[in-house]
PDB file of N, CA and C in Angstrom:
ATOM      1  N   UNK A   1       1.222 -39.545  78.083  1.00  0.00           N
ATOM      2  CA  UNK A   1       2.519 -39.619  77.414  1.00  0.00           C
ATOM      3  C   UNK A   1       2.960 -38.198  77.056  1.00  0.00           C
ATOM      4  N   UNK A   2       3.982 -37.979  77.361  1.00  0.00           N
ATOM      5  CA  UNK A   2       4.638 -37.100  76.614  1.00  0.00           C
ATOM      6  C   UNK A   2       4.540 -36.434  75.341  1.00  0.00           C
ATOM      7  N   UNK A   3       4.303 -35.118  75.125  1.00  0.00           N
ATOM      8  CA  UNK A   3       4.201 -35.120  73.541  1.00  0.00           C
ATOM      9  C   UNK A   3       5.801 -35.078  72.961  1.00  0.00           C
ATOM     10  N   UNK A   4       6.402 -34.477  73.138  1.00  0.00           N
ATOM     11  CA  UNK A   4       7.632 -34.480  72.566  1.00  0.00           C
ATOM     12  C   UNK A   4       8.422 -36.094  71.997  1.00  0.00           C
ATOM     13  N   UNK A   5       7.469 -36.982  73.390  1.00  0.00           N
ATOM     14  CA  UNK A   5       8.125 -38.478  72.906  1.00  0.00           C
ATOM     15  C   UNK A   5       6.979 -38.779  71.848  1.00  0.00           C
ATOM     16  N   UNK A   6       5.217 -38.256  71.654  1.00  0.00           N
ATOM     17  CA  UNK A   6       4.572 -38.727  70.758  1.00  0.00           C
ATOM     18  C   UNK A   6       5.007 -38.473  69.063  1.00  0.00           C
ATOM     19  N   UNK A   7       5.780 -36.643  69.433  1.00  0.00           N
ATOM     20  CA  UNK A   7       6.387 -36.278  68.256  1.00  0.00           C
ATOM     21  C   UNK A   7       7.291 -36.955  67.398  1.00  0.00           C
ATOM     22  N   UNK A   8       8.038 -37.461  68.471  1.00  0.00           N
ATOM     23  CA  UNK A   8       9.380 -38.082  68.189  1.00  0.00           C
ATOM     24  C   UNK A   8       9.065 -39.144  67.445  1.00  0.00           C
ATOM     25  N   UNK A   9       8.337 -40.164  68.161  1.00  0.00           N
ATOM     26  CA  UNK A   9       7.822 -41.630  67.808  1.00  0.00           C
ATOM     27  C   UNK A   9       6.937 -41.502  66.102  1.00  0.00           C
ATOM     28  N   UNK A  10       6.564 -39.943  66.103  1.00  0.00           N
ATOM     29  CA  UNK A  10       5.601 -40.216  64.986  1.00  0.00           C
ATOM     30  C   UNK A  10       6.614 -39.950  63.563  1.00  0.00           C
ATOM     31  N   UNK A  11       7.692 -39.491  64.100  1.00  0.00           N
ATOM     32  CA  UNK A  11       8.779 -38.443  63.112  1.00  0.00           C
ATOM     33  C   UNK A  11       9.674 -40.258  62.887  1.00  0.00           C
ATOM     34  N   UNK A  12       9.894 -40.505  63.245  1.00  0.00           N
ATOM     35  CA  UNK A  12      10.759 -41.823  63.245  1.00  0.00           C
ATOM     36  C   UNK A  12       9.828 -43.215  62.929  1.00  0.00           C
ATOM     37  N   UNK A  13       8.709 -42.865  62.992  1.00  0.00           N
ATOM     38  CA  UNK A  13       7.358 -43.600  62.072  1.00  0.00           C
ATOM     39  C   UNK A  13       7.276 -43.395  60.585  1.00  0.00           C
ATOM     40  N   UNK A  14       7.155 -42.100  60.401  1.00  0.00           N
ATOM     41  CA  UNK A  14       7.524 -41.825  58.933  1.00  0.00           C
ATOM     42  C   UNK A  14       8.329 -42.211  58.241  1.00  0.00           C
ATOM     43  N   UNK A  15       9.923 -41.701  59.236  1.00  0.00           N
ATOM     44  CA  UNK A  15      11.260 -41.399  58.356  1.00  0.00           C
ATOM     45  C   UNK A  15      10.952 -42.932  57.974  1.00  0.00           C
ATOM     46  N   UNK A  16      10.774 -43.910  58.745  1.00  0.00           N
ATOM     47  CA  UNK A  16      10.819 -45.595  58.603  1.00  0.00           C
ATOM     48  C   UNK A  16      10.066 -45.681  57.441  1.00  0.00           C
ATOM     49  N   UNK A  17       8.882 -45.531  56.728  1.00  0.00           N
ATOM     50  CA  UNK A  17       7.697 -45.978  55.820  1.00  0.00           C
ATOM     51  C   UNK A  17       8.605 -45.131  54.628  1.00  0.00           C
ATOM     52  N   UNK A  18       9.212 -43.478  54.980  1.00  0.00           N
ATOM     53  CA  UNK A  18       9.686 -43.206  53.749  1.00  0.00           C
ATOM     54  C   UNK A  18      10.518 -43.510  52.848  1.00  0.00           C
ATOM     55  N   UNK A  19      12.070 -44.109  54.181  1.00  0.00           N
ATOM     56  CA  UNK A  19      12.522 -45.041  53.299  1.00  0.00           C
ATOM     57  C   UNK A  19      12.626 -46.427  52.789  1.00  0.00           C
ATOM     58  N   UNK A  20      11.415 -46.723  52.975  1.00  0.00           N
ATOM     59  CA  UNK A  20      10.641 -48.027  52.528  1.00  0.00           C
ATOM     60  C   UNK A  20      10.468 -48.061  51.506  1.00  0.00           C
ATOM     61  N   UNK A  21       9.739 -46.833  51.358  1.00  0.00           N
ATOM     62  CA  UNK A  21       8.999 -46.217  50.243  1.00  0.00           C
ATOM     63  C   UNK A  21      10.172 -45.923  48.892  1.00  0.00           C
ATOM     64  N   UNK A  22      11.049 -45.304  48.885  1.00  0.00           N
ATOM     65  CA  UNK A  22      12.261 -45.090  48.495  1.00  0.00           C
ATOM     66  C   UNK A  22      13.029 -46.070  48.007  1.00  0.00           C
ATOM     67  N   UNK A  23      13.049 -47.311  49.066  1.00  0.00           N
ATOM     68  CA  UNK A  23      14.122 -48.352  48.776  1.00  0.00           C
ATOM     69  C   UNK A  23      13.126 -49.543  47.634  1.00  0.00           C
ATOM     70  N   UNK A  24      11.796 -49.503  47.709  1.00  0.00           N
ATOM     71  CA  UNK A  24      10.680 -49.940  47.102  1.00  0.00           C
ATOM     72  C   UNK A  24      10.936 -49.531  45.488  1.00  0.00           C
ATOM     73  N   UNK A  25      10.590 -48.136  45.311  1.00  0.00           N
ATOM     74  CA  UNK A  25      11.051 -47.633  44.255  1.00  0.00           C
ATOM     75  C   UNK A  25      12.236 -47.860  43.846  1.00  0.00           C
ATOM     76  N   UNK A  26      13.412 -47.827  43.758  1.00  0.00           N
ATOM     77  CA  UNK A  26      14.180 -48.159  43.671  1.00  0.00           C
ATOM     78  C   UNK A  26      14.704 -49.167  43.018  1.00  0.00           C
ATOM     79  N   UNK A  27      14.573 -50.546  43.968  1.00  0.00           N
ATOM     80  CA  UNK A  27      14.230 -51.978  43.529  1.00  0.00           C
ATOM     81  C   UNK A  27      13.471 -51.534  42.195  1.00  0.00           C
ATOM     82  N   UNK A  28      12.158 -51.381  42.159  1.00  0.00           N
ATOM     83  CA  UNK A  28      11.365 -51.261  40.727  1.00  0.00           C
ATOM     84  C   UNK A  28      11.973 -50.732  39.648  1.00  0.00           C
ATOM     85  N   UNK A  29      12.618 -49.293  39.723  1.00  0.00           N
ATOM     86  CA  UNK A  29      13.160 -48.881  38.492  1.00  0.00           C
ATOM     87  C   UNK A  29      14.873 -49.643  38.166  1.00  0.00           C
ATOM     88  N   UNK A  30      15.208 -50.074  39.287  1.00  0.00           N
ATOM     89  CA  UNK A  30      16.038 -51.188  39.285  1.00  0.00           C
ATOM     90  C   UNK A  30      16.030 -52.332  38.018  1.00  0.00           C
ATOM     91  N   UNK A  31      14.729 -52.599  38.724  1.00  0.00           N
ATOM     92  CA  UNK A  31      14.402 -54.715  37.771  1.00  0.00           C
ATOM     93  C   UNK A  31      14.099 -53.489  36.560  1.00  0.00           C
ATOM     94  N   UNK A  32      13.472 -52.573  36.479  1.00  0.00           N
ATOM     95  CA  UNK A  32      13.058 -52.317  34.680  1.00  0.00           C
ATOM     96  C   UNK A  32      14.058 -51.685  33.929  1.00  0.00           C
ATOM     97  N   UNK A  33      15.058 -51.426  34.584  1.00  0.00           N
ATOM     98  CA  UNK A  33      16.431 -50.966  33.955  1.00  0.00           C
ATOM     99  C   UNK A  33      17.863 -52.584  33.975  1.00  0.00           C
ATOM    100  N   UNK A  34      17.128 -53.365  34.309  1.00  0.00           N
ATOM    101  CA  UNK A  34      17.644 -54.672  34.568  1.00  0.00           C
ATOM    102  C   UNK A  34      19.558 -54.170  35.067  1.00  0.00           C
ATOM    103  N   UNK A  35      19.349 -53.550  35.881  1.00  0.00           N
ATOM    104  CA  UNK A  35      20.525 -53.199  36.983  1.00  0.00           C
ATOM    105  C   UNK A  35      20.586 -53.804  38.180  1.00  0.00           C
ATOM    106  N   UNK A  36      21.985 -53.521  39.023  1.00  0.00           N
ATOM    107  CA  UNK A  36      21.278 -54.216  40.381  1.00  0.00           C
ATOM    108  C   UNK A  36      21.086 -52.492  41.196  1.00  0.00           C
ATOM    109  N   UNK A  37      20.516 -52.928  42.359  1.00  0.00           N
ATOM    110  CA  UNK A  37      20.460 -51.378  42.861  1.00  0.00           C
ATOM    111  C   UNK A  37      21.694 -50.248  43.466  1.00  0.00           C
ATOM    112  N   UNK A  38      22.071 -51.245  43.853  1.00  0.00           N
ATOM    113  CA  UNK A  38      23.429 -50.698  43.999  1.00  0.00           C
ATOM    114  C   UNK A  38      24.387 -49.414  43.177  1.00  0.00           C
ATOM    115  N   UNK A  39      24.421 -50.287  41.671  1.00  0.00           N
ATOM    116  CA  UNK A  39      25.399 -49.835  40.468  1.00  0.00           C
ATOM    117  C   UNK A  39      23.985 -48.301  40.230  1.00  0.00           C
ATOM    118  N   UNK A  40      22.656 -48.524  40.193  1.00  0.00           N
ATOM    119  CA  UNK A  40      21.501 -47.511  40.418  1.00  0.00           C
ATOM    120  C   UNK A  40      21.676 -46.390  41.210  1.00  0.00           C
ATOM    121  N   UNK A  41      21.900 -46.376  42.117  1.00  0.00           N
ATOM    122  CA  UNK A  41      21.944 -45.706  43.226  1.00  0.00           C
ATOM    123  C   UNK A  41      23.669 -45.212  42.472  1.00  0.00           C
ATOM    124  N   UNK A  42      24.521 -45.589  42.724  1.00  0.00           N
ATOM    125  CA  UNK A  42      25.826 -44.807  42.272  1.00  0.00           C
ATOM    126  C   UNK A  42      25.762 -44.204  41.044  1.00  0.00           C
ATOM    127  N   UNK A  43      24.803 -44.506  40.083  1.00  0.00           N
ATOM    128  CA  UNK A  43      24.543 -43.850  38.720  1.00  0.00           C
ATOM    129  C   UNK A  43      23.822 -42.550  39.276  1.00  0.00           C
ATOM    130  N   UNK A  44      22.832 -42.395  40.044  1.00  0.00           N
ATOM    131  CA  UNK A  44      22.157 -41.307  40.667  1.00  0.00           C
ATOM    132  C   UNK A  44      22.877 -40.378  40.972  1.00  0.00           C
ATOM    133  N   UNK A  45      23.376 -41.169  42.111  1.00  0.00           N
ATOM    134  CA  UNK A  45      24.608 -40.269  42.742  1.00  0.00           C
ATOM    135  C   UNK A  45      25.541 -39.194  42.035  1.00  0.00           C
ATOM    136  N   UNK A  46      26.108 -39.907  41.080  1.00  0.00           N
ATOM    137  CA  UNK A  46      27.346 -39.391  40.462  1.00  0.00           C
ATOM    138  C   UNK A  46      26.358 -38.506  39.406  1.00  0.00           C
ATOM    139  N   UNK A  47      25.278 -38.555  39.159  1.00  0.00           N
ATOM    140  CA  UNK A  47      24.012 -38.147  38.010  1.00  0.00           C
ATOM    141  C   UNK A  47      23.864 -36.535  39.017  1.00  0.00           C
ATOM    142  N   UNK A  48      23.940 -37.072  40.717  1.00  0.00           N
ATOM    143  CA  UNK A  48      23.322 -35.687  41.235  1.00  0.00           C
ATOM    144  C   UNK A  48      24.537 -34.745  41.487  1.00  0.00           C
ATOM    145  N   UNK A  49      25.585 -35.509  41.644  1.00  0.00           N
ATOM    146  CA  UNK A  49      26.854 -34.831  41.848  1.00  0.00           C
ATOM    147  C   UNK A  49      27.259 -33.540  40.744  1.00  0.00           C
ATOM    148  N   UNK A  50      27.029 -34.301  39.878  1.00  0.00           N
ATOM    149  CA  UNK A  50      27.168 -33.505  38.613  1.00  0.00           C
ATOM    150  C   UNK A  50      26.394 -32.173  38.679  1.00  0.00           C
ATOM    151  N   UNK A  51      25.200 -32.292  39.087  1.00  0.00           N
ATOM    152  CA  UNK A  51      23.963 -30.971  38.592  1.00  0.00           C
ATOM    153  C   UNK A  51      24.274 -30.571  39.348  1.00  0.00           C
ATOM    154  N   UNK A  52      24.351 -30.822  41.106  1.00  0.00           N
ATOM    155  CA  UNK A  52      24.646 -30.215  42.204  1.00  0.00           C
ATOM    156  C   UNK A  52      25.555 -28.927  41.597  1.00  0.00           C
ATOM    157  N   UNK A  53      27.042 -29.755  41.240  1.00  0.00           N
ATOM    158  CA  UNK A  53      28.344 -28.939  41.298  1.00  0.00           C
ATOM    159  C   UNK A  53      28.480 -28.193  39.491  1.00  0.00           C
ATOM    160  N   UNK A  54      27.520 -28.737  38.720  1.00  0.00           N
ATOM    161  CA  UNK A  54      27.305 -27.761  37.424  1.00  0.00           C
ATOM    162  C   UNK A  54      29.135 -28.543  36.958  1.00  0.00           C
ATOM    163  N   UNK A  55      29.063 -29.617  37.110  1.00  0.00           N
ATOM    164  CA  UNK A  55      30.338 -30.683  36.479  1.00  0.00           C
ATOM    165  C   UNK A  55      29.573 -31.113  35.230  1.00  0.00           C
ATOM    166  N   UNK A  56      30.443 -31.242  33.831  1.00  0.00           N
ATOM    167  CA  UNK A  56      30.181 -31.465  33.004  1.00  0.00           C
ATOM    168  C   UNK A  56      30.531 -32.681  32.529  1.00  0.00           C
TER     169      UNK A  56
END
């Protein structure tokens, strides 16, 4: 086999488990903040937007 396709396959193996891993977490601090993930994730967001751009 190819390495470039073994590279590939192993890089797109990960990215898959990481955001597993991610969407896992998530869910969890989700249910213990009794949010849905969604409204979570846009609280983040707008949480990273802010520090990113030094918005007050």
């Amino acid at each position: 086999m190819d390495i470039e396709k073994v590279t590939h396959s192993k890089r797109v193996r990960f990215n898959t488990t990481l955001n597993q891993w991610i969407l896992i977490k998530l869910k969890v601090l989700a249910a213990a903040q009794q949010k849905n993930v969604n409204d979570l994730i846009e609280e983040l967001a707008l949480e990273y937007i802010k520090k990113s751009f030094d918005i007050n």
